[in-house]
PDB file of N, CA and C in Angstrom:
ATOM      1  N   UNK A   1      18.185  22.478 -11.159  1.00  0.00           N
ATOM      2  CA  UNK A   1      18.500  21.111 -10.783  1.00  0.00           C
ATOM      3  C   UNK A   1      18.013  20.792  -9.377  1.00  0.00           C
ATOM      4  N   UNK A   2      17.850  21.285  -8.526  1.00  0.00           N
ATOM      5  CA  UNK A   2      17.266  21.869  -6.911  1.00  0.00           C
ATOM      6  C   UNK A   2      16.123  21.184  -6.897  1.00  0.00           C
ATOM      7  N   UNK A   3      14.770  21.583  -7.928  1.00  0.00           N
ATOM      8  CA  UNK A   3      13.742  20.658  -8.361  1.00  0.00           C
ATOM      9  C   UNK A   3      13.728  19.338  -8.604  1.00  0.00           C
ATOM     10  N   UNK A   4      14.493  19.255  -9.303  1.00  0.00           N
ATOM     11  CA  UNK A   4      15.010  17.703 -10.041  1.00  0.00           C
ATOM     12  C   UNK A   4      15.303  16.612  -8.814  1.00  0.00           C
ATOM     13  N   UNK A   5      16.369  17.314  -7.771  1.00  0.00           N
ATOM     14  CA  UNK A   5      17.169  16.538  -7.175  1.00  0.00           C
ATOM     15  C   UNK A   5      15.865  16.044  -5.868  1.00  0.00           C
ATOM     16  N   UNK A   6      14.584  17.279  -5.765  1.00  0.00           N
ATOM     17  CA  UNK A   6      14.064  16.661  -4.957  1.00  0.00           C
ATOM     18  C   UNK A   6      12.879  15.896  -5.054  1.00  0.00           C
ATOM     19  N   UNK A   7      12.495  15.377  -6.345  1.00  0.00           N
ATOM     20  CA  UNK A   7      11.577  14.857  -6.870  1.00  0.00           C
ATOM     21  C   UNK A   7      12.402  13.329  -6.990  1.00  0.00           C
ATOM     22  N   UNK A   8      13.712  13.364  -7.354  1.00  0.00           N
ATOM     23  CA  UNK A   8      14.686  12.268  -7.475  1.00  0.00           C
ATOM     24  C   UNK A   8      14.626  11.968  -6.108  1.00  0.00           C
ATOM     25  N   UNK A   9      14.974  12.447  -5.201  1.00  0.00           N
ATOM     26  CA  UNK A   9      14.629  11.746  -3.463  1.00  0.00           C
ATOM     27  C   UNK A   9      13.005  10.980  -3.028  1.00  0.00           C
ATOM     28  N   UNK A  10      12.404  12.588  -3.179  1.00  0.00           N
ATOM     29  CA  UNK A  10      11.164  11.875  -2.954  1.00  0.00           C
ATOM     30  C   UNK A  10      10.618  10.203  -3.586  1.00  0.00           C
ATOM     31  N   UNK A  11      10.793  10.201  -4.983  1.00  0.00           N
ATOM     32  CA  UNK A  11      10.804   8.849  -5.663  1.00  0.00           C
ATOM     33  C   UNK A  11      11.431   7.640  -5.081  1.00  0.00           C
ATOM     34  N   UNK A  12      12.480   8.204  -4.796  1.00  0.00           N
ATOM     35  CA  UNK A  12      13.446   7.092  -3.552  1.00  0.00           C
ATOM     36  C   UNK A  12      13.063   6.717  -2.360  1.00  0.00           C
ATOM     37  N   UNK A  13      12.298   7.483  -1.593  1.00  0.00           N
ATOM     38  CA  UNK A  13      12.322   7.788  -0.347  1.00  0.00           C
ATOM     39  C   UNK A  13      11.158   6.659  -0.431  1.00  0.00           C
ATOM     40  N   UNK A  14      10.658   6.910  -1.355  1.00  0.00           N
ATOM     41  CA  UNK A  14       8.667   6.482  -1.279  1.00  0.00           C
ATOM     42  C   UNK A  14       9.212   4.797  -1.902  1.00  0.00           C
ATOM     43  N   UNK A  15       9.924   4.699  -3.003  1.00  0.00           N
ATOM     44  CA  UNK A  15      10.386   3.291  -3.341  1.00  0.00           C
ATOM     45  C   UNK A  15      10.783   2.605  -2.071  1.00  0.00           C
ATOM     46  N   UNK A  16      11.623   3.222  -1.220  1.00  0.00           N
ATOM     47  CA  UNK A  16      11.974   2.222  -0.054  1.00  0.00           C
ATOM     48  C   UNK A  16      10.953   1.738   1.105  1.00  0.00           C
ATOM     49  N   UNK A  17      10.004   2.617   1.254  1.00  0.00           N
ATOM     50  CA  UNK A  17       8.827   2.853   2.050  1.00  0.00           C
ATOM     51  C   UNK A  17       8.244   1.624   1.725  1.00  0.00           C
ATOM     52  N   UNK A  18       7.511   1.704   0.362  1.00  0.00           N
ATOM     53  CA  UNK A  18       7.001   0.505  -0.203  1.00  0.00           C
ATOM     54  C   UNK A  18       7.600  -0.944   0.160  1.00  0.00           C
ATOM     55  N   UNK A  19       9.201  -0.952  -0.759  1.00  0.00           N
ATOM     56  CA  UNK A  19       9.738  -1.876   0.180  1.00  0.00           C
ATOM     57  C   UNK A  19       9.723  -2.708   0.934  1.00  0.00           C
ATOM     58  N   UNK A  20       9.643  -1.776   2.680  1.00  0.00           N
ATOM     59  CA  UNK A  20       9.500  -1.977   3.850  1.00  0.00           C
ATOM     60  C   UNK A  20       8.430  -2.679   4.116  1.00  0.00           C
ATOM     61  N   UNK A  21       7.890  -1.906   3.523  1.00  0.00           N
ATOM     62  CA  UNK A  21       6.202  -2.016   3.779  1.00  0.00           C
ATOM     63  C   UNK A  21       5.248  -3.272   2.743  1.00  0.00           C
ATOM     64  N   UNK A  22       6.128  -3.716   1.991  1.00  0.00           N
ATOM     65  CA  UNK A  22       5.721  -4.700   1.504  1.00  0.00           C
ATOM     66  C   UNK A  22       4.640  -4.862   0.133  1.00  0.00           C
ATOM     67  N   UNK A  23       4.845  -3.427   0.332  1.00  0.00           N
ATOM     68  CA  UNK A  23       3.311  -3.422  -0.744  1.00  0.00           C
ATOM     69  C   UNK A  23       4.164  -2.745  -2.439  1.00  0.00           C
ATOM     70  N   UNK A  24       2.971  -2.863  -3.325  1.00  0.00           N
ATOM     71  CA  UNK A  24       3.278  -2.929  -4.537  1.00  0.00           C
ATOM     72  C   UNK A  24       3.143  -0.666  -4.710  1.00  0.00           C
ATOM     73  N   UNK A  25       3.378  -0.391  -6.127  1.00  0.00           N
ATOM     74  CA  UNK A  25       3.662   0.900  -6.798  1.00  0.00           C
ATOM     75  C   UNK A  25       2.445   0.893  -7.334  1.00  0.00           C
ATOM     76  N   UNK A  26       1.658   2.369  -6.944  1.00  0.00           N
ATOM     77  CA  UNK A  26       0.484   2.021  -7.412  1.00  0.00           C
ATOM     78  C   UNK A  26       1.217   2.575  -8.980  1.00  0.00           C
ATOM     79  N   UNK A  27      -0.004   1.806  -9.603  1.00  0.00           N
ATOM     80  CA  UNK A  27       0.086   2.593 -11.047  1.00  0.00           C
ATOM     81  C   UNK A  27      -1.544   2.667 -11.684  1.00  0.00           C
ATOM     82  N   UNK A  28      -1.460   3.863 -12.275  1.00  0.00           N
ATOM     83  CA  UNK A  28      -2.495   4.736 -12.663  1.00  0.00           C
ATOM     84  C   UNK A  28      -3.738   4.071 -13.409  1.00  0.00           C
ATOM     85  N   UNK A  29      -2.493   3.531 -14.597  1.00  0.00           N
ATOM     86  CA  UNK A  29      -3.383   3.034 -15.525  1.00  0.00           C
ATOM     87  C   UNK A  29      -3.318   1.775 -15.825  1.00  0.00           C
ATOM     88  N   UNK A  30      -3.548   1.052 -14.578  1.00  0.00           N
ATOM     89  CA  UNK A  30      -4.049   0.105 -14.111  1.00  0.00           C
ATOM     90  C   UNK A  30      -5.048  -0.609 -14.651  1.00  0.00           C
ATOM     91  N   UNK A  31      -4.769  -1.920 -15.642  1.00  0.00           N
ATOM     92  CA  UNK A  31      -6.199  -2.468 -16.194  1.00  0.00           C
ATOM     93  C   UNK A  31      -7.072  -2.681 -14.952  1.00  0.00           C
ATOM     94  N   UNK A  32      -8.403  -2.861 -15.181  1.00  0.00           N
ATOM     95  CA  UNK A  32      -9.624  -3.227 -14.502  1.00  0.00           C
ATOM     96  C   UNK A  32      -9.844  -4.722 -14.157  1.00  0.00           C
ATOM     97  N   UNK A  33      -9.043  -5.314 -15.226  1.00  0.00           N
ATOM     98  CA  UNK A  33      -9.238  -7.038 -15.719  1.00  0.00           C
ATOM     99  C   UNK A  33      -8.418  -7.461 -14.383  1.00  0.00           C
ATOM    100  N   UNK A  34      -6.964  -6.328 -14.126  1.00  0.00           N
ATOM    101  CA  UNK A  34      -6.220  -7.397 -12.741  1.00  0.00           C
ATOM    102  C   UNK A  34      -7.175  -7.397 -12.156  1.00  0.00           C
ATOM    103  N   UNK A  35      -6.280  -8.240 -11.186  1.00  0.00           N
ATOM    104  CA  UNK A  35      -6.487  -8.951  -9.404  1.00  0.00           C
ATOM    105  C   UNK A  35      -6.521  -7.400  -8.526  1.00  0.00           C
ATOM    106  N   UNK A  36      -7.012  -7.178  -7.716  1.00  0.00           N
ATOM    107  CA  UNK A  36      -6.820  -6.359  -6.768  1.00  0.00           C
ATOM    108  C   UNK A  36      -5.473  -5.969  -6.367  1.00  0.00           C
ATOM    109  N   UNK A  37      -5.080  -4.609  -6.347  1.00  0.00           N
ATOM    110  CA  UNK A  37      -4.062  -4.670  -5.418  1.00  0.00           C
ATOM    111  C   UNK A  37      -3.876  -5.040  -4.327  1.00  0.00           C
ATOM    112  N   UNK A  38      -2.946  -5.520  -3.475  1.00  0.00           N
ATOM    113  CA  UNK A  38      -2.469  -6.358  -1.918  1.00  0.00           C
ATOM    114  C   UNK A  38      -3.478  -5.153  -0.930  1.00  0.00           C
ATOM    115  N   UNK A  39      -3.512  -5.388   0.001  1.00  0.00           N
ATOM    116  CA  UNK A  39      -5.018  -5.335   0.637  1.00  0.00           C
ATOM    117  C   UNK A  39      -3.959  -4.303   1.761  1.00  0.00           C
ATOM    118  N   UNK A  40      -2.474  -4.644   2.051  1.00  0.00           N
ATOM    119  CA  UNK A  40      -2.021  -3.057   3.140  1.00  0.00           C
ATOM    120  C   UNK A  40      -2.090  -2.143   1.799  1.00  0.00           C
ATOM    121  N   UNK A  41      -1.620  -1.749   0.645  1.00  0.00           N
ATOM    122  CA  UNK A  41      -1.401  -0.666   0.229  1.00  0.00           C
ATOM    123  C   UNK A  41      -2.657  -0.193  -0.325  1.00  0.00           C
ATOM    124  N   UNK A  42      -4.382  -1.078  -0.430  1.00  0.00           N
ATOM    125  CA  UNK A  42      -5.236  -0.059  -0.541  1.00  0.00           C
ATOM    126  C   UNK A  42      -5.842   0.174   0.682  1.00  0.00           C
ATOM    127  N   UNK A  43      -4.932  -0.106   1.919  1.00  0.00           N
ATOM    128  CA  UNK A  43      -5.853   0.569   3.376  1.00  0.00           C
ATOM    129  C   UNK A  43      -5.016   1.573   3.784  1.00  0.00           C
ATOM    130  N   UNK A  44      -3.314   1.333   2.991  1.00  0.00           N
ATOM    131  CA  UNK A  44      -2.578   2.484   3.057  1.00  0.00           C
ATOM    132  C   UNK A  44      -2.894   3.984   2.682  1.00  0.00           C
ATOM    133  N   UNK A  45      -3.818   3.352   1.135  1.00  0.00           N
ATOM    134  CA  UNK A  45      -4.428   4.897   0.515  1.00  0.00           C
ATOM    135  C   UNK A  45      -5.280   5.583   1.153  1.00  0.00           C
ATOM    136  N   UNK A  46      -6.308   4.511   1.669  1.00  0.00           N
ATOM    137  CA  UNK A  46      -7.749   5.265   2.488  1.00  0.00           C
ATOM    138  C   UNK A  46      -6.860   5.915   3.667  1.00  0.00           C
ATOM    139  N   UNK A  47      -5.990   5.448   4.630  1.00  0.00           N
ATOM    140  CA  UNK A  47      -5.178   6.174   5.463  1.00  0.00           C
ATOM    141  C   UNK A  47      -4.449   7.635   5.244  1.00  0.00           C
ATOM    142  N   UNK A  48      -4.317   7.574   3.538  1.00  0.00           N
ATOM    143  CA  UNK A  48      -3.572   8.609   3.426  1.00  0.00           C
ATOM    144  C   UNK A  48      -4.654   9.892   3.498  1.00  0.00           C
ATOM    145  N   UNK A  49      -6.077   9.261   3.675  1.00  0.00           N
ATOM    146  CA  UNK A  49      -7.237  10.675   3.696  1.00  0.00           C
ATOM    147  C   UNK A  49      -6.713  11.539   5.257  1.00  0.00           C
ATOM    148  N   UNK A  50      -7.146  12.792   5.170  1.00  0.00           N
ATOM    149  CA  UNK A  50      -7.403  13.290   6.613  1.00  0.00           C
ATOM    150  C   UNK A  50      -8.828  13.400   7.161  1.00  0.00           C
ATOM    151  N   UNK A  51      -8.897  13.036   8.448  1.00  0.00           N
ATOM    152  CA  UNK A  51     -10.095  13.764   9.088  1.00  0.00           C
ATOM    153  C   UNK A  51     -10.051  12.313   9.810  1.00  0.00           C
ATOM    154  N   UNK A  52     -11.215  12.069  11.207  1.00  0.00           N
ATOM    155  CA  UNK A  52     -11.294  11.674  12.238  1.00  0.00           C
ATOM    156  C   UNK A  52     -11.674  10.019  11.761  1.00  0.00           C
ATOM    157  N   UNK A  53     -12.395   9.890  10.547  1.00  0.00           N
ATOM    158  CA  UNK A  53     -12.743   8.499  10.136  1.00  0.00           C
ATOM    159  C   UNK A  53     -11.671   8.192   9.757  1.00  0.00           C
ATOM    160  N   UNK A  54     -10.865   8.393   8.338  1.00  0.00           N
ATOM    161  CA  UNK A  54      -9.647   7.827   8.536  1.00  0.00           C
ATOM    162  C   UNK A  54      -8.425   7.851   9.536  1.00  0.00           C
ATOM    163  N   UNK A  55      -8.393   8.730  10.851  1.00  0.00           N
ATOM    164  CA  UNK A  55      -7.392   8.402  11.683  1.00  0.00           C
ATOM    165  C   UNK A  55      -7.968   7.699  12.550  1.00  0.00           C
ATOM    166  N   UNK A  56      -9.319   7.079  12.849  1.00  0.00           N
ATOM    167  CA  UNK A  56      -9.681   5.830  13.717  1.00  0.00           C
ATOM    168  C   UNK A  56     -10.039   4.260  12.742  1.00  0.00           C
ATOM    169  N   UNK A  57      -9.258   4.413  11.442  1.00  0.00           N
ATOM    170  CA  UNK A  57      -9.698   3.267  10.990  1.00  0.00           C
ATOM    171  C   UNK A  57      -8.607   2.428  10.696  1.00  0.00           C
ATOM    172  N   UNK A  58      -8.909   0.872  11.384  1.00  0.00           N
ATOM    173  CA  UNK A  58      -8.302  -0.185  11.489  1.00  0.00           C
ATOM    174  C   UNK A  58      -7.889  -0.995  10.565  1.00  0.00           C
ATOM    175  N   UNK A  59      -7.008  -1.762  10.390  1.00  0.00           N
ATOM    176  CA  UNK A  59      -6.948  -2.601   9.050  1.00  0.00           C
ATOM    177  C   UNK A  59      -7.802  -3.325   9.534  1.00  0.00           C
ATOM    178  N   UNK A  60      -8.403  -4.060  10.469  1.00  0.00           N
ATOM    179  CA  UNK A  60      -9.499  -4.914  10.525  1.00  0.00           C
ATOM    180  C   UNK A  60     -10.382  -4.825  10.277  1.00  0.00           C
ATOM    181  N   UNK A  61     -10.798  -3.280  10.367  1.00  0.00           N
ATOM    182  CA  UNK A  61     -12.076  -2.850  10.023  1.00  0.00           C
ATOM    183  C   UNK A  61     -12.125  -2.587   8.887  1.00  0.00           C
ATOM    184  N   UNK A  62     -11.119  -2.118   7.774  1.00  0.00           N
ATOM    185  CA  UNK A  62     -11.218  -1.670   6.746  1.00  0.00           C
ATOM    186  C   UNK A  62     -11.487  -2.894   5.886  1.00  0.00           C
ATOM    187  N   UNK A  63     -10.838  -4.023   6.431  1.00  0.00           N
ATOM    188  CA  UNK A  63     -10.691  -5.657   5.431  1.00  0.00           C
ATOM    189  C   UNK A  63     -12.419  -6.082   5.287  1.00  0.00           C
ATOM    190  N   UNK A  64     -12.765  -5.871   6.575  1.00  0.00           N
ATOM    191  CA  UNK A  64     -14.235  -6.294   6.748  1.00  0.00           C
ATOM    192  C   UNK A  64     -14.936  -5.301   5.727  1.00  0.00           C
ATOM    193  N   UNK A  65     -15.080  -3.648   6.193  1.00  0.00           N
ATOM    194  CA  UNK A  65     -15.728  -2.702   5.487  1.00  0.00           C
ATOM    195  C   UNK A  65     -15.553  -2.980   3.834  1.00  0.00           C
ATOM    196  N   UNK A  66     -14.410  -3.231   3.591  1.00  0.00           N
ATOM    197  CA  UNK A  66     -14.733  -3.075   2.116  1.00  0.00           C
ATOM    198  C   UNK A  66     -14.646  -4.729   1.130  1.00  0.00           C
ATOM    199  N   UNK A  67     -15.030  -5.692   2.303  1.00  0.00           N
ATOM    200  CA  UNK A  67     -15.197  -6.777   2.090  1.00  0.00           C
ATOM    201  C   UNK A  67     -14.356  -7.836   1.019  1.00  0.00           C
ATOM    202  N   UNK A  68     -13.248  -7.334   1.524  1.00  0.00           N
ATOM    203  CA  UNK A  68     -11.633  -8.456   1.538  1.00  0.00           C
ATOM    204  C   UNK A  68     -11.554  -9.759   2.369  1.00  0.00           C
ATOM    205  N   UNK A  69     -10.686 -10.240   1.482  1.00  0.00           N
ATOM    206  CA  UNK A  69     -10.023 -11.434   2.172  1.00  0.00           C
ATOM    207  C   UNK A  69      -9.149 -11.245   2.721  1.00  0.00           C
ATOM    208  N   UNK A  70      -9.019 -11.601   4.282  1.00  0.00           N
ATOM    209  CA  UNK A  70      -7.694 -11.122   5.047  1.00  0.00           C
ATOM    210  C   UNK A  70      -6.506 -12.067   4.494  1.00  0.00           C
ATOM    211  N   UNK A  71      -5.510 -12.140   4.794  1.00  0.00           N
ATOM    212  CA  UNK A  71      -4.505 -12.557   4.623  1.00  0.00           C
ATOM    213  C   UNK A  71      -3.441 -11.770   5.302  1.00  0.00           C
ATOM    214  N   UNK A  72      -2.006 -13.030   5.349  1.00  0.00           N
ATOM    215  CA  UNK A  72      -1.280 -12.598   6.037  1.00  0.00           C
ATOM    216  C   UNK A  72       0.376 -12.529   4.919  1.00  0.00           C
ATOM    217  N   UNK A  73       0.986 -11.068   5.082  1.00  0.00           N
ATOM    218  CA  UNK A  73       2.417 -10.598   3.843  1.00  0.00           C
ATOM    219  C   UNK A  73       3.172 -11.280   4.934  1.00  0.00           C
ATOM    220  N   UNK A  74       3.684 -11.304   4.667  1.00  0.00           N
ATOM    221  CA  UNK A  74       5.318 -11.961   5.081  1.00  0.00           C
ATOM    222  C   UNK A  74       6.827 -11.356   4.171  1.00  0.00           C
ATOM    223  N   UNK A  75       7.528 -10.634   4.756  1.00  0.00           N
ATOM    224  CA  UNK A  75       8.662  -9.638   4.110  1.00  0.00           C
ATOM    225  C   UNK A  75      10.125 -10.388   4.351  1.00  0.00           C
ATOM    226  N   UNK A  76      10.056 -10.868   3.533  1.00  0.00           N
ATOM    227  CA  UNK A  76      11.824 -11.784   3.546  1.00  0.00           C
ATOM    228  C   UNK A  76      12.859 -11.307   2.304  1.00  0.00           C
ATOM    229  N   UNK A  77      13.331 -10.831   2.999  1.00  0.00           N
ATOM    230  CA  UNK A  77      14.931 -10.171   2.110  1.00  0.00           C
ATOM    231  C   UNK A  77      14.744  -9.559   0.842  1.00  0.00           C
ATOM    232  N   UNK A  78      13.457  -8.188   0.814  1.00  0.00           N
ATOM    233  CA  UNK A  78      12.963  -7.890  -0.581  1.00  0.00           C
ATOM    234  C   UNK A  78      12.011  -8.777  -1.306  1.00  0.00           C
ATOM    235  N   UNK A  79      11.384  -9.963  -0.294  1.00  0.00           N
ATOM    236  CA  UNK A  79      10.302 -10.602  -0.999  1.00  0.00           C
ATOM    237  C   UNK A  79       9.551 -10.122  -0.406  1.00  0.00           C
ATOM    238  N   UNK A  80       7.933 -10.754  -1.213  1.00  0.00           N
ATOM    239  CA  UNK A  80       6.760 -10.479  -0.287  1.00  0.00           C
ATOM    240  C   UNK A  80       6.332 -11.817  -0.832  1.00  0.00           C
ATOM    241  N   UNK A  81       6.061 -12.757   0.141  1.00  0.00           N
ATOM    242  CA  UNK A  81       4.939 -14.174  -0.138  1.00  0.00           C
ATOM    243  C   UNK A  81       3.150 -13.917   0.371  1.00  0.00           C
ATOM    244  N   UNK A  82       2.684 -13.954  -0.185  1.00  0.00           N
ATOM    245  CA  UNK A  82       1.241 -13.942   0.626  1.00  0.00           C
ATOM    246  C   UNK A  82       0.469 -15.414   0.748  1.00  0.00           C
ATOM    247  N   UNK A  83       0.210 -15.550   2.266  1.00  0.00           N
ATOM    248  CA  UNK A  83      -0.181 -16.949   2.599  1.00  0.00           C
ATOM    249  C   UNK A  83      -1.517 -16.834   3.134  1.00  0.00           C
ATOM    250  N   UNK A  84      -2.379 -17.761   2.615  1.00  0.00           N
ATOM    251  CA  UNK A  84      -3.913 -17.583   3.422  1.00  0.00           C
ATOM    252  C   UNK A  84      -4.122 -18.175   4.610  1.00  0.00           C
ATOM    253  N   UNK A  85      -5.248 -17.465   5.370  1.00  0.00           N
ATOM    254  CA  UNK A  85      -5.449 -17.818   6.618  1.00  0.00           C
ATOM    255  C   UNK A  85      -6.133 -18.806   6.859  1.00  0.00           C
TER     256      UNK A  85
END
C-alpha cells in the first residue's frame, strides 16, 4: 500500500500544481484535430528538459520560437479566462 499511497500523492500534488498554475492535464491521447494546448503548460514541458538551453529559455522566447500567439491567463477562484492582447 506504501506504493499506492505515493503515486496517490504524487497525482495530487501535480493536480494542485496545475491548478495554481493555471494550465490544463496533459493527456496522451490527445486528438490532433484539437486546438493547441494553453501556451504556459507547453513551455512548462520544454522546461521540464535539462541542460543549459532549456534553463536559459524564456516564455518570450519560447512564444516567438515556436511561433504562438501570446496571450494573457488570468487565475480567478479555480478559473482560467484567456484574454487576447
Amino acid at each position: 500500500t506504501g506504493i499506492l499511497n505515493i503515486k496517490t500523492t504524487e497525482d495530487e500534488i501535480s493536480r494542485h500544481v496545475r491548478e495554481l498554475l493555471g494550465i490544463e492535464e496533459p493527456v496522451f491521447s490527445r486528438s490532433i484535430a484539437l486546438p493547441y494546448r494553453d501556451n504556459m503548460g507547453l513551455f512548462l514541458e520544454r522546461k521540464s528538459w535539462s541542460g543549459k538551453k532549456a534553463d536559459a529559455l524564456t516564455f518570450s522566447q519560447f512564444i516567438k520560437e515556436a511561433g504562438l500567439e501570446p496571450y494573457t491567463t488570468f487565475i480567478i477562484a479555480n478559473c482560467t479566462e484567456t484574454h487576447d492582447r
